[in-house]
PDB file of N, CA and C in Angstrom:
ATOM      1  N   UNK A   1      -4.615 160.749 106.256  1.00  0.00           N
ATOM      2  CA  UNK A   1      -4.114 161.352 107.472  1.00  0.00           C
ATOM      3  C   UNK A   1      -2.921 162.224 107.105  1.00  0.00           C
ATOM      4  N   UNK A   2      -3.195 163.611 107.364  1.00  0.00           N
ATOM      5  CA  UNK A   2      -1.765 163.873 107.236  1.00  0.00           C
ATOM      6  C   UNK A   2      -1.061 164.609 109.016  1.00  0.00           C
ATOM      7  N   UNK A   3      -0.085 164.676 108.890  1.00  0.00           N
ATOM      8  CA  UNK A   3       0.753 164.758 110.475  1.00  0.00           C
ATOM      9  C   UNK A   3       1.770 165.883 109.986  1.00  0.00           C
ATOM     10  N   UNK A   4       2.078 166.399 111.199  1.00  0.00           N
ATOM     11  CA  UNK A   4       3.537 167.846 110.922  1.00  0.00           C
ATOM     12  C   UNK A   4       4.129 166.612 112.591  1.00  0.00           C
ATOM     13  N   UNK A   5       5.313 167.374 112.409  1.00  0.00           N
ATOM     14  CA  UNK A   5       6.294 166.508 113.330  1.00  0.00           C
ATOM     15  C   UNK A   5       6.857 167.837 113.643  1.00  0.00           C
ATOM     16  N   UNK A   6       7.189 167.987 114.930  1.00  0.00           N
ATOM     17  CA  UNK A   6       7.862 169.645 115.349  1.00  0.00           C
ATOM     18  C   UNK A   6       9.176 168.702 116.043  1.00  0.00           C
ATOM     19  N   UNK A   7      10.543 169.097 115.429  1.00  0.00           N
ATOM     20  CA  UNK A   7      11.265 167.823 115.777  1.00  0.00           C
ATOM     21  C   UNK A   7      11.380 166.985 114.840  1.00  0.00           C
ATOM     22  N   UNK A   8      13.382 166.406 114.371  1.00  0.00           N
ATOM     23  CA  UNK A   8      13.266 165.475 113.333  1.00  0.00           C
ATOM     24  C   UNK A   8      14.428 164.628 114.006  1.00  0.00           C
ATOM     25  N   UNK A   9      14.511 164.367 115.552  1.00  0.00           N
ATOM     26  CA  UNK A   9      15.175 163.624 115.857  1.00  0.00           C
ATOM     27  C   UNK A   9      14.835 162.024 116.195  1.00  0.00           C
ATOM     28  N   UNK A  10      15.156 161.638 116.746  1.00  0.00           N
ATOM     29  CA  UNK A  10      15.532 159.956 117.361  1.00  0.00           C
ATOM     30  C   UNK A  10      13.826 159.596 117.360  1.00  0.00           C
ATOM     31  N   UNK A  11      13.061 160.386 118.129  1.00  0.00           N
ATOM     32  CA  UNK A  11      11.864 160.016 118.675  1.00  0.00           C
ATOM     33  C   UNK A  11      10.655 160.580 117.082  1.00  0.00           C
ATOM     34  N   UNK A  12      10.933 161.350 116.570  1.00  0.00           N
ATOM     35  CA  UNK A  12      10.231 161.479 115.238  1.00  0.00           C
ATOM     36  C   UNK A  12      10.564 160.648 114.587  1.00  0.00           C
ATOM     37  N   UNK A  13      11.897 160.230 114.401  1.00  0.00           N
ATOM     38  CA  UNK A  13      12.159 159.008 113.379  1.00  0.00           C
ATOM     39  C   UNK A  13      11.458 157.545 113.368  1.00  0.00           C
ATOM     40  N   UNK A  14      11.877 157.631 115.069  1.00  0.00           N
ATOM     41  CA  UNK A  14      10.651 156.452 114.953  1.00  0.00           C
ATOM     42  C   UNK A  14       9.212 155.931 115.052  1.00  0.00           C
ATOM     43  N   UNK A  15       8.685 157.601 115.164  1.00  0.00           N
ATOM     44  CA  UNK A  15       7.280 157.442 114.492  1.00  0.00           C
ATOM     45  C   UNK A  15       6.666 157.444 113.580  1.00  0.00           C
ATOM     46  N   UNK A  16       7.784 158.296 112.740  1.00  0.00           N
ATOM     47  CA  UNK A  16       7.554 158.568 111.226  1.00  0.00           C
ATOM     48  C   UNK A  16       7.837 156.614 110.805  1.00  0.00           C
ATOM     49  N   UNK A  17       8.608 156.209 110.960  1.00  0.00           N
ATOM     50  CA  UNK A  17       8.723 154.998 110.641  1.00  0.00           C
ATOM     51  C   UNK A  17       7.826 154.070 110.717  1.00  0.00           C
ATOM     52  N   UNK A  18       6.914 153.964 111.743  1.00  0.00           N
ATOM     53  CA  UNK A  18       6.089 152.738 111.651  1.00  0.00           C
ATOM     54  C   UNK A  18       4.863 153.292 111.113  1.00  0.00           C
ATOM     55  N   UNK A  19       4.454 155.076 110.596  1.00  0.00           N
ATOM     56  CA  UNK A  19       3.457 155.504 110.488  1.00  0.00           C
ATOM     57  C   UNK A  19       3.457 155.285 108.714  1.00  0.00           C
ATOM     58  N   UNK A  20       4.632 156.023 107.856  1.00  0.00           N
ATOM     59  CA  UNK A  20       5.064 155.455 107.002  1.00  0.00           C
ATOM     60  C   UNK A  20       4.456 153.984 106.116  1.00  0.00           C
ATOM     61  N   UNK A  21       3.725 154.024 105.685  1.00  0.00           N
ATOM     62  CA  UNK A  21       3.432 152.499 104.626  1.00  0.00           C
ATOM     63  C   UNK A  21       2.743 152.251 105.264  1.00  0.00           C
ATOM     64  N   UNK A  22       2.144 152.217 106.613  1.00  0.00           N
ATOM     65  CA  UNK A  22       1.244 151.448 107.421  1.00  0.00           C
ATOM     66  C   UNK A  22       0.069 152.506 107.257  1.00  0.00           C
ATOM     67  N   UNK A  23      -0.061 153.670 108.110  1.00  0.00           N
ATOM     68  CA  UNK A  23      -0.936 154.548 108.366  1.00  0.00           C
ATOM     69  C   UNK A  23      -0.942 156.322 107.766  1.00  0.00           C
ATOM     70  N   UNK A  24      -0.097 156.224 107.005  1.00  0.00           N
ATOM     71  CA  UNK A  24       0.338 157.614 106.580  1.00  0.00           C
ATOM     72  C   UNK A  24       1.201 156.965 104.992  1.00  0.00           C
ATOM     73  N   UNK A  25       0.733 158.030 104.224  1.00  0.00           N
ATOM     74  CA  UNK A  25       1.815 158.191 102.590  1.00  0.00           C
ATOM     75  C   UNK A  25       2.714 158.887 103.402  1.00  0.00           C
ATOM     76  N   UNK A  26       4.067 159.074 102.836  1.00  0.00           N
ATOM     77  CA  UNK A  26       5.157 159.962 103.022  1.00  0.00           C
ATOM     78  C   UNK A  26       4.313 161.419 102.470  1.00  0.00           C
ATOM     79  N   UNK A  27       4.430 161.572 101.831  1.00  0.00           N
ATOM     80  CA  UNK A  27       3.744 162.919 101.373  1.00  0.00           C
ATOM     81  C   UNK A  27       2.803 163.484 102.346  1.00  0.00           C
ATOM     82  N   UNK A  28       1.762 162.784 103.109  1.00  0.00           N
ATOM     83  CA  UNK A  28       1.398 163.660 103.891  1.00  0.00           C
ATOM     84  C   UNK A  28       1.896 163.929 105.340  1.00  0.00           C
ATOM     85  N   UNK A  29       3.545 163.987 105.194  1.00  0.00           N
ATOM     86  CA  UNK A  29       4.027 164.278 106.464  1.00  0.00           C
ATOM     87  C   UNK A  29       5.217 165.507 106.403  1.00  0.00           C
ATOM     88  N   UNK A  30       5.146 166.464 107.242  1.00  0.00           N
ATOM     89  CA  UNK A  30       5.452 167.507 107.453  1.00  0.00           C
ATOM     90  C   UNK A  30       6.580 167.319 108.385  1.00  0.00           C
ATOM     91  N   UNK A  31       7.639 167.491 108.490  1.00  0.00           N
ATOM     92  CA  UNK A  31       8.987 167.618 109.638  1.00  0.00           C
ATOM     93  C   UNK A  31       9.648 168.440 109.480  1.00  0.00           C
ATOM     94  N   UNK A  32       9.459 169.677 110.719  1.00  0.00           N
ATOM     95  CA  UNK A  32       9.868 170.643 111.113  1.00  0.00           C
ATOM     96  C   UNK A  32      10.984 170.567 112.082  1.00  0.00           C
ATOM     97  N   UNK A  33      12.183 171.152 111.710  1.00  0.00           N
ATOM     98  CA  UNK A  33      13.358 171.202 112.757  1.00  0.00           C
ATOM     99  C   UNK A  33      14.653 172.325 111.642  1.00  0.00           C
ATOM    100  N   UNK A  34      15.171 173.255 112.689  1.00  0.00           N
ATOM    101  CA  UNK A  34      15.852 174.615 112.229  1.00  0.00           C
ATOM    102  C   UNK A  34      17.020 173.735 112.107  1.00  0.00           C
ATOM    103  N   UNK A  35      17.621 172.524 112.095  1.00  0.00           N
ATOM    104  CA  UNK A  35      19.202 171.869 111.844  1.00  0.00           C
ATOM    105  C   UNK A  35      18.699 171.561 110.401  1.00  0.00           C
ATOM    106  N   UNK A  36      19.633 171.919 109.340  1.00  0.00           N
ATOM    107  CA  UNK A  36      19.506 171.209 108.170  1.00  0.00           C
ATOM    108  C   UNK A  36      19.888 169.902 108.077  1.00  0.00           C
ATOM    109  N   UNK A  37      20.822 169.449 108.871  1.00  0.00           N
ATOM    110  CA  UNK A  37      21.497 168.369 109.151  1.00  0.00           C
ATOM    111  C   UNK A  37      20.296 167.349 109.424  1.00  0.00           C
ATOM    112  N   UNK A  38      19.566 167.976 110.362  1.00  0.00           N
ATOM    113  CA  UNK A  38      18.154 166.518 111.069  1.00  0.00           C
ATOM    114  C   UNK A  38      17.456 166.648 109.749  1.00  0.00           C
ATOM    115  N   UNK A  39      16.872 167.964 108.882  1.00  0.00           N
ATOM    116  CA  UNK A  39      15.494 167.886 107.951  1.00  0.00           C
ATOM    117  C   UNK A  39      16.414 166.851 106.771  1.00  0.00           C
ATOM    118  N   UNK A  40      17.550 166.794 106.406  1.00  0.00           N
ATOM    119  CA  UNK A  40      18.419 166.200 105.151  1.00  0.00           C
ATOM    120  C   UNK A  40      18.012 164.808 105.667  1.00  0.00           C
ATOM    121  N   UNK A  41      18.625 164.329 106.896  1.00  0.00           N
ATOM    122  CA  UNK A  41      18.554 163.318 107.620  1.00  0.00           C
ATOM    123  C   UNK A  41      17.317 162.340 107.606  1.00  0.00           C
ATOM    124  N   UNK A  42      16.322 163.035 107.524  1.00  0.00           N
ATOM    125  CA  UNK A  42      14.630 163.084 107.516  1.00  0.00           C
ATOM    126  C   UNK A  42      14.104 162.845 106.161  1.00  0.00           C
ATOM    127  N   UNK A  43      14.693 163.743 105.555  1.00  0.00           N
ATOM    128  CA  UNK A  43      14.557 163.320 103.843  1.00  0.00           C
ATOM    129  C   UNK A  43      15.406 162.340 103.190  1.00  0.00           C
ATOM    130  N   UNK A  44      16.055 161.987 103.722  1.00  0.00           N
ATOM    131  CA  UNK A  44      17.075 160.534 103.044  1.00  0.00           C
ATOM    132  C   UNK A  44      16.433 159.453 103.827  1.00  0.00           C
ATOM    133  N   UNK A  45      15.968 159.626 104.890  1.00  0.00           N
ATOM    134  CA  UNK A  45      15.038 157.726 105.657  1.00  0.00           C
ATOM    135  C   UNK A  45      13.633 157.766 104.697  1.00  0.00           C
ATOM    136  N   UNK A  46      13.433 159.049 104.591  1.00  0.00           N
ATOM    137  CA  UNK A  46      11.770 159.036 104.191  1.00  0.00           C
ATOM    138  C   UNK A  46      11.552 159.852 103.124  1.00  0.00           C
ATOM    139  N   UNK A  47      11.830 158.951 101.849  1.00  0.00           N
ATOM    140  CA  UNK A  47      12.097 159.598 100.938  1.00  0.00           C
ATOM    141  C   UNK A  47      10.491 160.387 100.750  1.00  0.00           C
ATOM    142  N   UNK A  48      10.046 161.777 100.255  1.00  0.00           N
ATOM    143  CA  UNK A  48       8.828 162.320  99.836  1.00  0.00           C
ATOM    144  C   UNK A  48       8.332 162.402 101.007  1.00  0.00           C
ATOM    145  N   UNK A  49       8.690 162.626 101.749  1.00  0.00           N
ATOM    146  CA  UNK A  49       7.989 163.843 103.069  1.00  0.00           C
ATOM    147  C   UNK A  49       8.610 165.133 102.763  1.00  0.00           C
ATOM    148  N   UNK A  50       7.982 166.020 103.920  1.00  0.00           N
ATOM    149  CA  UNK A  50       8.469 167.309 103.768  1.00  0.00           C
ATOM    150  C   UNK A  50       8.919 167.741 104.557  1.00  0.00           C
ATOM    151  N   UNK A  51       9.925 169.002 104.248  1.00  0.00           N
ATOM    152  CA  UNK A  51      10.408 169.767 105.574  1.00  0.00           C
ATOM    153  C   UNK A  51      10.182 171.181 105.422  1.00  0.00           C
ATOM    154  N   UNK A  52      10.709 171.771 106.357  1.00  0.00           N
ATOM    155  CA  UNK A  52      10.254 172.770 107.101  1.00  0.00           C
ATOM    156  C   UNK A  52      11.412 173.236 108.326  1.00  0.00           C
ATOM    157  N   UNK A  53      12.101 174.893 108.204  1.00  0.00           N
ATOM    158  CA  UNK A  53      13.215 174.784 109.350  1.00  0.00           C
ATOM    159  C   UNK A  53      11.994 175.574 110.205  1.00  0.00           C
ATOM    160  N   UNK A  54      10.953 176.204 109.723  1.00  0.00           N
ATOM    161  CA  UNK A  54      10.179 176.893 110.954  1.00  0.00           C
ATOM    162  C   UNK A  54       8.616 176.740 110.423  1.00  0.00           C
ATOM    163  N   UNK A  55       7.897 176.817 112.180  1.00  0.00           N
ATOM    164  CA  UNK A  55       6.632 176.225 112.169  1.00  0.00           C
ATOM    165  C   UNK A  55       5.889 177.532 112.171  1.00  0.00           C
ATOM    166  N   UNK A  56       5.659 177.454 110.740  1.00  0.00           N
ATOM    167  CA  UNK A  56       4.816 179.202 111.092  1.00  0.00           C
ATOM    168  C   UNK A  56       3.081 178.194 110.608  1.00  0.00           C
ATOM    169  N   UNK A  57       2.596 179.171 109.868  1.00  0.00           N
ATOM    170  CA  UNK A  57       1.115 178.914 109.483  1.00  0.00           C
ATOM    171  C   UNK A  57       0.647 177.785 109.101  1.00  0.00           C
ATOM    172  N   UNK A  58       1.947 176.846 108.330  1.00  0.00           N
ATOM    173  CA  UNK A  58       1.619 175.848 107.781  1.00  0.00           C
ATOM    174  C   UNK A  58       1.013 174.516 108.572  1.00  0.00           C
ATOM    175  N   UNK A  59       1.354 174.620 109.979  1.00  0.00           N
ATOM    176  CA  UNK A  59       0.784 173.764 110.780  1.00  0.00           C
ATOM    177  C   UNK A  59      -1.154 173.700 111.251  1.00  0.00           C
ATOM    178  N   UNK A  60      -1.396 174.686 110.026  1.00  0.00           N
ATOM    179  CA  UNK A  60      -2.940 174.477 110.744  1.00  0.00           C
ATOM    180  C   UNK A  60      -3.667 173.864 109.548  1.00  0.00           C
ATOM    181  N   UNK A  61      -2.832 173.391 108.172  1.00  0.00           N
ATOM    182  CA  UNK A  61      -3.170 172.853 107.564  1.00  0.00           C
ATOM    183  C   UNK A  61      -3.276 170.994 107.489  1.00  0.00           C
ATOM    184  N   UNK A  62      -2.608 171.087 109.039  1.00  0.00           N
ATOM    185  CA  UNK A  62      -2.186 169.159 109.554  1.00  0.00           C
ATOM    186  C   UNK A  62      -3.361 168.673 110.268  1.00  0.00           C
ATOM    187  N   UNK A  63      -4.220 167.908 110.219  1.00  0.00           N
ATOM    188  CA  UNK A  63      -4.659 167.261 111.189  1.00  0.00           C
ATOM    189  C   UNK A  63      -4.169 166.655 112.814  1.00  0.00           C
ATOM    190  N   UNK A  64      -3.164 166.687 112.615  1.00  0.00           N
ATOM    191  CA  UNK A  64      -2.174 166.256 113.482  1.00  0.00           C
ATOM    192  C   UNK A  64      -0.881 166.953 113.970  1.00  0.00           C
ATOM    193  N   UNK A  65      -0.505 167.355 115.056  1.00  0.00           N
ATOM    194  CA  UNK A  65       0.591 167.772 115.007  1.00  0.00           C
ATOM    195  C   UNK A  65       1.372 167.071 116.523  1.00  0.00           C
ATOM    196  N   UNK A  66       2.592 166.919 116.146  1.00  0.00           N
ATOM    197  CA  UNK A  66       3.526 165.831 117.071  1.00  0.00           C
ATOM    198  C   UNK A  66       4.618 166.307 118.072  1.00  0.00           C
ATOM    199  N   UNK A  67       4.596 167.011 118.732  1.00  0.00           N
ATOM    200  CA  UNK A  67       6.255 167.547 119.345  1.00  0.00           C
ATOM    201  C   UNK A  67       6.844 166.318 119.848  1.00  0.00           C
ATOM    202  N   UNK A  68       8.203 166.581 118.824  1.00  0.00           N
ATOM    203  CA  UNK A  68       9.044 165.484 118.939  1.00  0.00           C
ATOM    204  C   UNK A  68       9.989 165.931 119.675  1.00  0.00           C
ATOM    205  N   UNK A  69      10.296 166.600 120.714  1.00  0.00           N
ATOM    206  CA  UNK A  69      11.321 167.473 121.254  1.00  0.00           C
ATOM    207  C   UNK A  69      11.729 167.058 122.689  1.00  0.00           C
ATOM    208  N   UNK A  70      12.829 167.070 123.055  1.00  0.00           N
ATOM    209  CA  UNK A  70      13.496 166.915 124.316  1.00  0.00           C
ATOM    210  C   UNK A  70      12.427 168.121 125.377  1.00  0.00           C
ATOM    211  N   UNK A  71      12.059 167.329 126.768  1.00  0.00           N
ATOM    212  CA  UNK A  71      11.705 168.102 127.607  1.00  0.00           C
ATOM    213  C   UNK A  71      11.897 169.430 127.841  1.00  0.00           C
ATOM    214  N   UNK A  72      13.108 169.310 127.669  1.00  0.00           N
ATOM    215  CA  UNK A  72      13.849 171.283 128.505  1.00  0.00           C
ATOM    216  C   UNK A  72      13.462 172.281 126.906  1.00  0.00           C
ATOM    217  N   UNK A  73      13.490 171.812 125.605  1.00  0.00           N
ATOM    218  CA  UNK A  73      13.352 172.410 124.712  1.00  0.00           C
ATOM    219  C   UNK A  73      11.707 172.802 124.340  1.00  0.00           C
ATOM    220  N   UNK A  74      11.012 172.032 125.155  1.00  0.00           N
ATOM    221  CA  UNK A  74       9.002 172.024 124.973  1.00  0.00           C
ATOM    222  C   UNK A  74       8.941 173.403 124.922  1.00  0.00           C
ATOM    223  N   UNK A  75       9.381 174.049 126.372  1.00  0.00           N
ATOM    224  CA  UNK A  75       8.346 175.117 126.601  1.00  0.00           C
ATOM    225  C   UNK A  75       8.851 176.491 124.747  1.00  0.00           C
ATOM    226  N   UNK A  76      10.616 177.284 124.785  1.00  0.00           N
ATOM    227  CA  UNK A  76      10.481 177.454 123.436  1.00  0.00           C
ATOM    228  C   UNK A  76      10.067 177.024 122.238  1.00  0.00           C
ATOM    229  N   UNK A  77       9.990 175.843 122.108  1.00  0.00           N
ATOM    230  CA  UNK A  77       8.855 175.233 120.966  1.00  0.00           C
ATOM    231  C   UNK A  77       7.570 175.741 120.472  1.00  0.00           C
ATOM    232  N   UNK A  78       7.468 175.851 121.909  1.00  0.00           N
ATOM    233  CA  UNK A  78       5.842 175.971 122.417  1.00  0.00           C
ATOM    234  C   UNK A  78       5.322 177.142 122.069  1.00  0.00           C
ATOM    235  N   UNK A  79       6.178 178.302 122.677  1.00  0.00           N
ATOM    236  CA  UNK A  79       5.674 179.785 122.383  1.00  0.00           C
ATOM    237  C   UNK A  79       5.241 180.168 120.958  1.00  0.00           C
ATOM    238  N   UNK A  80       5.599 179.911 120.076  1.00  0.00           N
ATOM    239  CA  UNK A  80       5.239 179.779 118.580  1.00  0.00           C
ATOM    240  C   UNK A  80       3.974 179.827 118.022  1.00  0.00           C
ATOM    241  N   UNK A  81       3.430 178.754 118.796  1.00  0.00           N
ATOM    242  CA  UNK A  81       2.866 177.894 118.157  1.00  0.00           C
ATOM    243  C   UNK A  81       1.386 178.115 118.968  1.00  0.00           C
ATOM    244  N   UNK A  82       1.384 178.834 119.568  1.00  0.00           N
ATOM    245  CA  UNK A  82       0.194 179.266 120.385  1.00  0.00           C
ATOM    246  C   UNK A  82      -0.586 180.272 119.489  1.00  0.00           C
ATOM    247  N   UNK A  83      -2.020 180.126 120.203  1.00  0.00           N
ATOM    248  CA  UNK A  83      -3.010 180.725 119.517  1.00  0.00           C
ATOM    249  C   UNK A  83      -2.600 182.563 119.631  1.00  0.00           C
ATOM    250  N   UNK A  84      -2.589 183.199 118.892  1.00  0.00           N
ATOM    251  CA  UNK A  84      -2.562 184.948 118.875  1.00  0.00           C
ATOM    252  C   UNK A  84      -4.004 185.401 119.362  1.00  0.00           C
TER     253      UNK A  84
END
C-alpha cells in the first residue's frame, strides 16, 4: 500500500502512526505540507517516509491520497489537485 498525506499535522500524525508497522512500510508514505517545520517534524516520528512542500504530479503515483487539513484550508488545497 502506498498513501501521500496532503497535510503533516496533528490529524496525519495520527494516521501515519497506527498505519506505520501495521498496514503500511514507512517508505511507502508520502507527506506533503509547504512548513518545513511540520515535513522535519514528520521525518523525525517516522523515520523513512517522505516529504514533499508541494503536491504537484507525484500524487498520481499513490494509491491513496489523504487530506489531512483543517476545514477552512480544504477548498485551497483542493484547487491543485484537480483534474486539468
Amino acid at each position: 500500500m502506498n498513501i501521500a498525506f496532503v497535510g503533516a499535522g496533528n490529524m496525519a500524525s495520527a494516521l501515519i502512526g497506527g498505519l506505520v508497522g501495521n498496514e503500511a512500510r514507512a517508505e511507502d508514505i508520502l507527506v506533503i505540507d509547504p512548513s518545513d517545520d511540520a515535513r522535519s517534524r514528520a521525518k523525525e516520528s517516522y523515520p523513512g517516509i517522505q516529504t514533499s512542500a508541494q503536491s504537484s504530479l507525484e500524487l498520481s503515483a499513490y494509491e491513496t491520497v489523504v487530506l489531512a487539513v483543517k476545514p477552512q484550508a480544504a477548498a485551497q488545497v483542493c484547487r491543485p489537485l484537480r483534474p486539468i
